[in-house]
Protein backbone atom coordinates (compact mmCIF):
# COMPACT_ATOMS: atom_id res chain seq x y z
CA UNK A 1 -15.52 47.59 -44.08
CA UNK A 2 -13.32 50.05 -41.89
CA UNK A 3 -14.58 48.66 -39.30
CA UNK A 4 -14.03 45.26 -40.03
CA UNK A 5 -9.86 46.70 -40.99
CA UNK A 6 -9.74 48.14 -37.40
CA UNK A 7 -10.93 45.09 -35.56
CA UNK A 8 -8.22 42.84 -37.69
CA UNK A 9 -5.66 45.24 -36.65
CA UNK A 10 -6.79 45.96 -33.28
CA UNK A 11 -6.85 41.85 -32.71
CA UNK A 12 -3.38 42.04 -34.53
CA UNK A 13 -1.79 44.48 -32.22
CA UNK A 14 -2.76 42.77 -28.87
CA UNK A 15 -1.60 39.39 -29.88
CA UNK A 16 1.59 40.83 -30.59
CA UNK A 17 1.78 42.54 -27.23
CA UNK A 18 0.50 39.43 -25.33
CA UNK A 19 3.77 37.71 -27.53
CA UNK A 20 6.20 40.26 -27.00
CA UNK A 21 5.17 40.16 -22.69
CA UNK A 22 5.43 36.43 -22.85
CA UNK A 23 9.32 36.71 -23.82
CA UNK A 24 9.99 39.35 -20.91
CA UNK A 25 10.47 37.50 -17.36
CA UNK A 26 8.51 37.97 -14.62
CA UNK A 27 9.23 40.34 -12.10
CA UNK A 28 9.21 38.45 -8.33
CA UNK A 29 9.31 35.30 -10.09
CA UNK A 30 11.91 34.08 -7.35
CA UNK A 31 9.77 36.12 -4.76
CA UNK A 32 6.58 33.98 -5.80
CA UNK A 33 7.49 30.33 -4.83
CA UNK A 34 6.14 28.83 -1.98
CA UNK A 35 8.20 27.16 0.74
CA UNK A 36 7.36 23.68 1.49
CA UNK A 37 6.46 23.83 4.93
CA UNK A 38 5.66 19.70 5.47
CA UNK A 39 3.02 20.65 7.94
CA UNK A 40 0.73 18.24 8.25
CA UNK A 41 -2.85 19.12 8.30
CA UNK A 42 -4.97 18.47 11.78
CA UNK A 43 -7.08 15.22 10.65
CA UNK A 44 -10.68 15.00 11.89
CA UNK A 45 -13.76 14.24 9.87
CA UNK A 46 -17.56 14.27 11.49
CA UNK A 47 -20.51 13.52 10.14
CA UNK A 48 -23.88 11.62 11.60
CA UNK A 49 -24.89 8.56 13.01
CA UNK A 50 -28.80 9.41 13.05
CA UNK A 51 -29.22 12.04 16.15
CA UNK A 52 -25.59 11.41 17.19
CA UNK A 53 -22.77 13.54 15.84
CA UNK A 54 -19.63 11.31 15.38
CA UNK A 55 -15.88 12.80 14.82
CA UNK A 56 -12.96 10.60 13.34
CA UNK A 57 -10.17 12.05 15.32
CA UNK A 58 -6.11 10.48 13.93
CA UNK A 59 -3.92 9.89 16.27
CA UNK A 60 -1.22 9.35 13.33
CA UNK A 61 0.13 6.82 10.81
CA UNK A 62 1.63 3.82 12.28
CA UNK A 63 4.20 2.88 10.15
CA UNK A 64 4.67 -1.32 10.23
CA UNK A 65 7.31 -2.21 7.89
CA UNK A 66 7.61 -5.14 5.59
CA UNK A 67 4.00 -6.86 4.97
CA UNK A 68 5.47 -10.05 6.24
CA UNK A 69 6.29 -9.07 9.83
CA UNK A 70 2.78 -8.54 10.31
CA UNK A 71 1.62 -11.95 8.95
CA UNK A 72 4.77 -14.17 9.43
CA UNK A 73 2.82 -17.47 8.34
CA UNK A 74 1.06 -16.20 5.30
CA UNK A 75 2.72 -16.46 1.87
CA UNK A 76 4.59 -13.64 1.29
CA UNK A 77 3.90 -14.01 -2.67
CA UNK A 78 -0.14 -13.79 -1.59
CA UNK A 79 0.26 -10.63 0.28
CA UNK A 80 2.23 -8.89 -2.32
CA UNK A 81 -0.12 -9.72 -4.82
CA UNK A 82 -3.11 -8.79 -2.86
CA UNK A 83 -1.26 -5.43 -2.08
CA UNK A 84 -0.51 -4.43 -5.50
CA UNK A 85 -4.00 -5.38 -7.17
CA UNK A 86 -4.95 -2.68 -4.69
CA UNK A 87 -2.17 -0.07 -6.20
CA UNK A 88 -0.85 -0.52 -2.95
CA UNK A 89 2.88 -0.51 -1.73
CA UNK A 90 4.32 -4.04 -1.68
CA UNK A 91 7.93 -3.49 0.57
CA UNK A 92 5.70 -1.73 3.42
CA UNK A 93 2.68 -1.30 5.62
CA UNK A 94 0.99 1.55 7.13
CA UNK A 95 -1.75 1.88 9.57
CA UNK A 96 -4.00 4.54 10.24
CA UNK A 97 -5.03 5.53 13.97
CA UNK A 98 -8.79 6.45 13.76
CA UNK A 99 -10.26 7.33 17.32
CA UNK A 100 -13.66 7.87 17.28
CA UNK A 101 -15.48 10.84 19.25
CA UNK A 102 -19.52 10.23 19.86
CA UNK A 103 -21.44 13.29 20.86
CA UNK A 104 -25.15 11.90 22.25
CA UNK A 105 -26.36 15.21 22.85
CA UNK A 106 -26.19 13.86 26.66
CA UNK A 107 -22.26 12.56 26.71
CA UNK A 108 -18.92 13.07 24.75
CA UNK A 109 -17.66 9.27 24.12
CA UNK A 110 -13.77 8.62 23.01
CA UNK A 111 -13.05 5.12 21.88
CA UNK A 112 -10.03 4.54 22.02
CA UNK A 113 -6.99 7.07 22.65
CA UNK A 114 -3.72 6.33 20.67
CA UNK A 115 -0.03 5.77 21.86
CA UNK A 116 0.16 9.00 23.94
CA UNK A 117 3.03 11.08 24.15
CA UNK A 118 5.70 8.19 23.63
CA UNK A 119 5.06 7.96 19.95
CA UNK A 120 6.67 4.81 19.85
CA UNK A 121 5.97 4.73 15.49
CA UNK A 122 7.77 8.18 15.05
CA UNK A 123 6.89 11.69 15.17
CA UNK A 124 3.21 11.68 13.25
CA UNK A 125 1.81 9.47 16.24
CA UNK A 126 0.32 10.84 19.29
CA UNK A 127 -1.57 13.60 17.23
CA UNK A 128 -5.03 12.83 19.13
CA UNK A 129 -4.78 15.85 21.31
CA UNK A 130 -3.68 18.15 19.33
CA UNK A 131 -6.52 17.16 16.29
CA UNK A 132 -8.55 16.43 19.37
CA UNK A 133 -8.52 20.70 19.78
CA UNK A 134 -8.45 21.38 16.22
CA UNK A 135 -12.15 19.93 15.95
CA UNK A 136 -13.16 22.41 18.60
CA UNK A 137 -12.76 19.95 21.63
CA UNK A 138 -11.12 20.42 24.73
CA UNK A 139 -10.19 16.99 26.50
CA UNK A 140 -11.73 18.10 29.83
CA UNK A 141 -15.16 18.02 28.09
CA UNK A 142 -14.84 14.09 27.30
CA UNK A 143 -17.22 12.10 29.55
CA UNK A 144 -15.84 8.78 28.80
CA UNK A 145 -13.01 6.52 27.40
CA UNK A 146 -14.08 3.08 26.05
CA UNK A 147 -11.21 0.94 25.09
CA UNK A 148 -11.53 -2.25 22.64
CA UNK A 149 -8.10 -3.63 24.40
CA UNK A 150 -5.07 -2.29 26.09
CA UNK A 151 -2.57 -2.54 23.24
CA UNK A 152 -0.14 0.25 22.82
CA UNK A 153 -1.67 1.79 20.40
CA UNK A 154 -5.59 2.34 21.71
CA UNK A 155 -5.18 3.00 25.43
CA UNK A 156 -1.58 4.70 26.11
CA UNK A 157 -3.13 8.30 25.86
CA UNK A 158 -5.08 8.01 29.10
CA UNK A 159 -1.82 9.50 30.54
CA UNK A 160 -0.12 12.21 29.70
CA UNK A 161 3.81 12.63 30.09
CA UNK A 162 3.58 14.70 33.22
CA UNK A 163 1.80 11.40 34.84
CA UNK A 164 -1.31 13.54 35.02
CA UNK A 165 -4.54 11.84 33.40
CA UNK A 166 -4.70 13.63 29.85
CA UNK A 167 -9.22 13.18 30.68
CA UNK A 168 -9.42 14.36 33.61
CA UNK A 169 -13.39 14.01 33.81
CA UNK A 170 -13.85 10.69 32.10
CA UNK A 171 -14.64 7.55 33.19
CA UNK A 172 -13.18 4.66 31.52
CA UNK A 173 -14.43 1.61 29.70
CA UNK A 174 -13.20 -1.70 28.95
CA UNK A 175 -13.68 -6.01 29.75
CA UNK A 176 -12.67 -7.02 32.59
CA UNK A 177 -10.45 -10.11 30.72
CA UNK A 178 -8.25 -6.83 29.05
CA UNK A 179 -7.57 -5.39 32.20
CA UNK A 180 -6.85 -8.33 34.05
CA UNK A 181 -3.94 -9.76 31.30
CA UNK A 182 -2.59 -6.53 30.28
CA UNK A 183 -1.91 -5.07 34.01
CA UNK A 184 -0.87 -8.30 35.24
CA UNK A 185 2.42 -7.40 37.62
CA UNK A 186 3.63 -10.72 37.22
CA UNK A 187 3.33 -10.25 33.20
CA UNK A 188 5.63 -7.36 33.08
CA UNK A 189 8.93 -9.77 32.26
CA UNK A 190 7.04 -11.71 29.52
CA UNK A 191 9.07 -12.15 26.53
CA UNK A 192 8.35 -10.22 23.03
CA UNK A 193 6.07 -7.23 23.22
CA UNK A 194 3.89 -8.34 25.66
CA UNK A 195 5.90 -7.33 28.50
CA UNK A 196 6.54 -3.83 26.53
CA UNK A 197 2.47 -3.54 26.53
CA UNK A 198 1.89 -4.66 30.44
CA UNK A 199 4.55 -1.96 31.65
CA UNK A 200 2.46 0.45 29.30
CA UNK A 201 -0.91 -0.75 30.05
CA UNK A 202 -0.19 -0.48 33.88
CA UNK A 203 0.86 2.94 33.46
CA UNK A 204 -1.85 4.14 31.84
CA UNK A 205 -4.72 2.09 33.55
CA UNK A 206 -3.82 1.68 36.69
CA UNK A 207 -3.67 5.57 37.89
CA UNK A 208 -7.33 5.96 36.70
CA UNK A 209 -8.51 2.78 38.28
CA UNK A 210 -11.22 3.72 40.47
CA UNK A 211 -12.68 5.46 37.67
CA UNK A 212 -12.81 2.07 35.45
CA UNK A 213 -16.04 0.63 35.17
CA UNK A 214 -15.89 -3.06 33.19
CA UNK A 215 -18.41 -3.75 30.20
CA UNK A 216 -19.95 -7.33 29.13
CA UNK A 217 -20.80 -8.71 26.23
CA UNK A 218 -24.36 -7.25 24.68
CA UNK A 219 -25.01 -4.99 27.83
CA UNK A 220 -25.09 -1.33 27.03
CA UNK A 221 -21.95 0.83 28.12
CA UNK A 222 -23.94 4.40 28.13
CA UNK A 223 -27.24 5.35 26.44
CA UNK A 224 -26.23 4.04 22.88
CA UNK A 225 -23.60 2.38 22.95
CA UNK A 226 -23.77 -1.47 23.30
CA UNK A 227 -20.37 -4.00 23.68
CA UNK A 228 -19.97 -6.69 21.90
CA UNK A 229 -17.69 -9.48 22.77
CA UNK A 230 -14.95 -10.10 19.92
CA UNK A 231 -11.95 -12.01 21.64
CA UNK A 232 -8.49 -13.47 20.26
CA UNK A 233 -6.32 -10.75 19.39
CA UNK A 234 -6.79 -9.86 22.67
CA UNK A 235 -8.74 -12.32 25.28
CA UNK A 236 -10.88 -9.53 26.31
CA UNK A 237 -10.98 -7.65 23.16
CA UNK A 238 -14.31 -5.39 22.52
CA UNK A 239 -15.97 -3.63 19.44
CA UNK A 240 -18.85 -1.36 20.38
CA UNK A 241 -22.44 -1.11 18.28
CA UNK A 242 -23.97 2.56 18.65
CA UNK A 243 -27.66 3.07 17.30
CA UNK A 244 -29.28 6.38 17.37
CA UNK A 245 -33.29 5.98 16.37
CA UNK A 246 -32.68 3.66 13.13
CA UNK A 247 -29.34 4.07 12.16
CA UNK A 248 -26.90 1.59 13.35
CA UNK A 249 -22.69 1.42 13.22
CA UNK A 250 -20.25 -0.39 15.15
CA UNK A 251 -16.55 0.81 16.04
CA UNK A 252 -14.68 -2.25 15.37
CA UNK A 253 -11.30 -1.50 17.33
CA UNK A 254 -8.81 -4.36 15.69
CA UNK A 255 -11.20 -7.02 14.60
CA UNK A 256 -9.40 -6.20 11.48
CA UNK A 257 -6.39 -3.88 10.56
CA UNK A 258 -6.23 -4.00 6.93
CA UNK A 259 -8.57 -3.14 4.63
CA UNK A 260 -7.35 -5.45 1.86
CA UNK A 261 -5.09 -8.35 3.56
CA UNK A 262 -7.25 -8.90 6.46
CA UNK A 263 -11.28 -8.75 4.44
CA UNK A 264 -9.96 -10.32 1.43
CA UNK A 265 -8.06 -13.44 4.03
CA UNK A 266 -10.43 -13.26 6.79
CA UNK A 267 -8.96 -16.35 8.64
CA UNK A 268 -5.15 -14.79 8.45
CA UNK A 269 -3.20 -15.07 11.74
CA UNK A 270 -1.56 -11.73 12.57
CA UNK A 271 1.24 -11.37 14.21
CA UNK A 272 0.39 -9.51 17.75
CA UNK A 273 -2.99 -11.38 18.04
CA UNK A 274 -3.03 -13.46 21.87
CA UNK A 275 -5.01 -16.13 19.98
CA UNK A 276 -4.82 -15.74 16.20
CA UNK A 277 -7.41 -18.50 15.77
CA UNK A 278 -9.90 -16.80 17.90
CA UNK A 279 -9.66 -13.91 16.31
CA UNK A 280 -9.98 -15.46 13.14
CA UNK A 281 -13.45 -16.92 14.13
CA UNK A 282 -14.56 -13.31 15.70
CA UNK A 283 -13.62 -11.76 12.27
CA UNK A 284 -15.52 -14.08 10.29
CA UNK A 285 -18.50 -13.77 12.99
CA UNK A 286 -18.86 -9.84 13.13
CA UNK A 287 -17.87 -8.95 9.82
CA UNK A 288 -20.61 -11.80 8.79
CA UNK A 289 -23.09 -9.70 10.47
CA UNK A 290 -21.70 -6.44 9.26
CA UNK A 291 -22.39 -7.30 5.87
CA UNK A 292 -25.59 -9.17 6.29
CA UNK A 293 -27.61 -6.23 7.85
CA UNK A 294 -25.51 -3.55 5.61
CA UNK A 295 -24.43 -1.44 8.90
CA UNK A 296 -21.72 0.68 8.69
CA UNK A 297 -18.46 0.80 10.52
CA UNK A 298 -15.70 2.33 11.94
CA UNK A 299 -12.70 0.60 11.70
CA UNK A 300 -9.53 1.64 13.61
CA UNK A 301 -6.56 0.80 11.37
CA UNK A 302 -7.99 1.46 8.01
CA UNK A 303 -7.25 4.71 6.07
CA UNK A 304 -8.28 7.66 7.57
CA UNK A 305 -11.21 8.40 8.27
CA UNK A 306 -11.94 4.63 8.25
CA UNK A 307 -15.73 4.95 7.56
CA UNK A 308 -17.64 2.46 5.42
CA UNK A 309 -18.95 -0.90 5.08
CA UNK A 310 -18.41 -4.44 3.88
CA UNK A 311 -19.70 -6.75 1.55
CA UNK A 312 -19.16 -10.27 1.84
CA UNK A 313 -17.44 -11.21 -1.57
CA UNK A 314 -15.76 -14.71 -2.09
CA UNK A 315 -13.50 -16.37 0.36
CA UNK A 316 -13.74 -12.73 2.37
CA UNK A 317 -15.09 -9.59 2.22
CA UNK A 318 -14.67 -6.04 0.44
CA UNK A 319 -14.32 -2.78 1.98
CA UNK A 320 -16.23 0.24 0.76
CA UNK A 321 -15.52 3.25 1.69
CA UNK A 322 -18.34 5.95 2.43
CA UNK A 323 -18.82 8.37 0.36
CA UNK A 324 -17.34 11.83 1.70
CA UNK A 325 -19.29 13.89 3.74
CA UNK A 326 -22.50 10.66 4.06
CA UNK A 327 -23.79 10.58 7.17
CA UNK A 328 -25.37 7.47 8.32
């Protein structure tokens, strides 16, 4: 029984203490709070496509304004209903920038580089170099740059702001059609944005061009790596299938740049597409077969790291993101 007494007051005693420190304050209490330092973490994400190692690598948010800039002859009520059934912002759209790194074991493959060191869409653009080290490689390692189409935003970081070539032992990749329109000197005093992206495009391309070799449609661009023809938003635009043994994904550059606008209204005309209708019909055609043999995908614009798959569902399609850390 005296023992039961002592615990009761021993209990008794410490509760009271614990009450009586809870009222005092906290000495370095000001001394404890953490600065916000608004660093922003390097983005890269790898995982496996069968034997192959694959690395996401951001060049940076691109951020595109009011939804209706992007799709000027859509309904603007449509979009900001299909935006906020996806808890999505309705007043503004951001793209990711996810470059994909492909290690065969034989080559180090980039597809496509970002805007480069203009960073055109603000400061948290032209982050591929810099994340491009944080995952432990050096851009004199990189073997080769294949390019889906010379828009700003996937082929300005072939050079760097010293006019040096930011690969300096890569070869690049890309159709023939792409280079031809986009470094087109008569092109340069086109009206809108394409003249912007010739002036750009011929800086960038035409320094490295005796190292450009041009890929086809369905002929393989290294061991692996197989283009596939997907024109209209550009004429010569490419995506790229890679298979390692029996795992299969395709990097599908700007065959779509929403996940939710452009799967759920396949046929949408965007606004910087050279052909919207073609590129509607590509869309359709690839993202058809995407979801028919179940094959993953990398897709450029979609939120980081941009790795999933699609499932044809209604008038369109659904995204599906891969489960963290999955390889294929």
């Amino acid at each position: 029984m005296d023992q039961v007494r002592d615990l009761r007051l021993s209990r008794r005693a410490a509760l009271g203490a614990f009450g009586a420190a809870a009222t005092l304050p906290l000495a370095g209490a000001a001394e404890a709070a953490a600065p916000i330092t608004g660093i922003r973490a390097p983005d890269w994400y790898r995982f496996r496509i069968g034997e192959f190692e694959a690395t996401v690598i951001q060049d940076g948010p691109l951020a595109l304004g009011e939804p209706s800039g992007g799709f000027p002859q859509h309904p603007k009520e449509d979009l900001a209903n299909l935006l906020q059934q996806s808890f999505l912002p309705t007043n503004a759209l951001t793209l990711d920038q996810n470059c994909l790194l492909l290690n065969t074991g034989r080559q180090l493959i980039l597809f496509d580089n970002g805007v480069g060191f203009t960073r055109p869409f603000g400061p948290n653009t032209g982050l591929l170099l810099a994340n491009l080290r944080a995952a432990g490689v050096h851009p004199d390692q990189v073997d080769a740059l294949v390019i889906s189409h010379a828009h700003i935003d996937h082929c300005w970081g072939i050079i760097g702001g010293d006019g040096k070539p930011n690969f300096p032992n890569a070869r690049v990749f890309i159709s023939k059609a792409d280079f031809d329109y986009w470094t087109a000197e008569d092109r340069q005093n086109a009206q809108g944005f394409v003249g912007d992206f010739v002036k750009g495009a011929r800086r960038n391309l035409l320094p490295v061009r005796e190292r450009i070799t041009f890929v086809e449609d369905g002929k393989e661009v290294v061991p692996g790596v197989t283009a596939v023809s997907a024109p209209g938003h550009t004429v010569g635009h490419m995506v790229y299938a890679i298979q390692s043994g029996n795992s299969k994904a395709m990097f599908i550059g700007d065959l779509a740049h929403h996940q939710v606008i452009m799967l759920r209204r396949p046929q949408i005309e965007f606004a910087f597409d050279t052909d919207a209708r073609q590129s509607a019909q590509s869309r359709l055609r690839i993202l058809r077969q995407l979801a028919q043999e179940r094959m993953a995908l990398v897709a450029y614009h979609f939120p980081f790291p941009g790795l999933g798959h699609v499932a044809a569902e209604g008038e369109g399609f659904g995204w599906y993101p891969a489960a963290w850390g999955a390889d294929i």
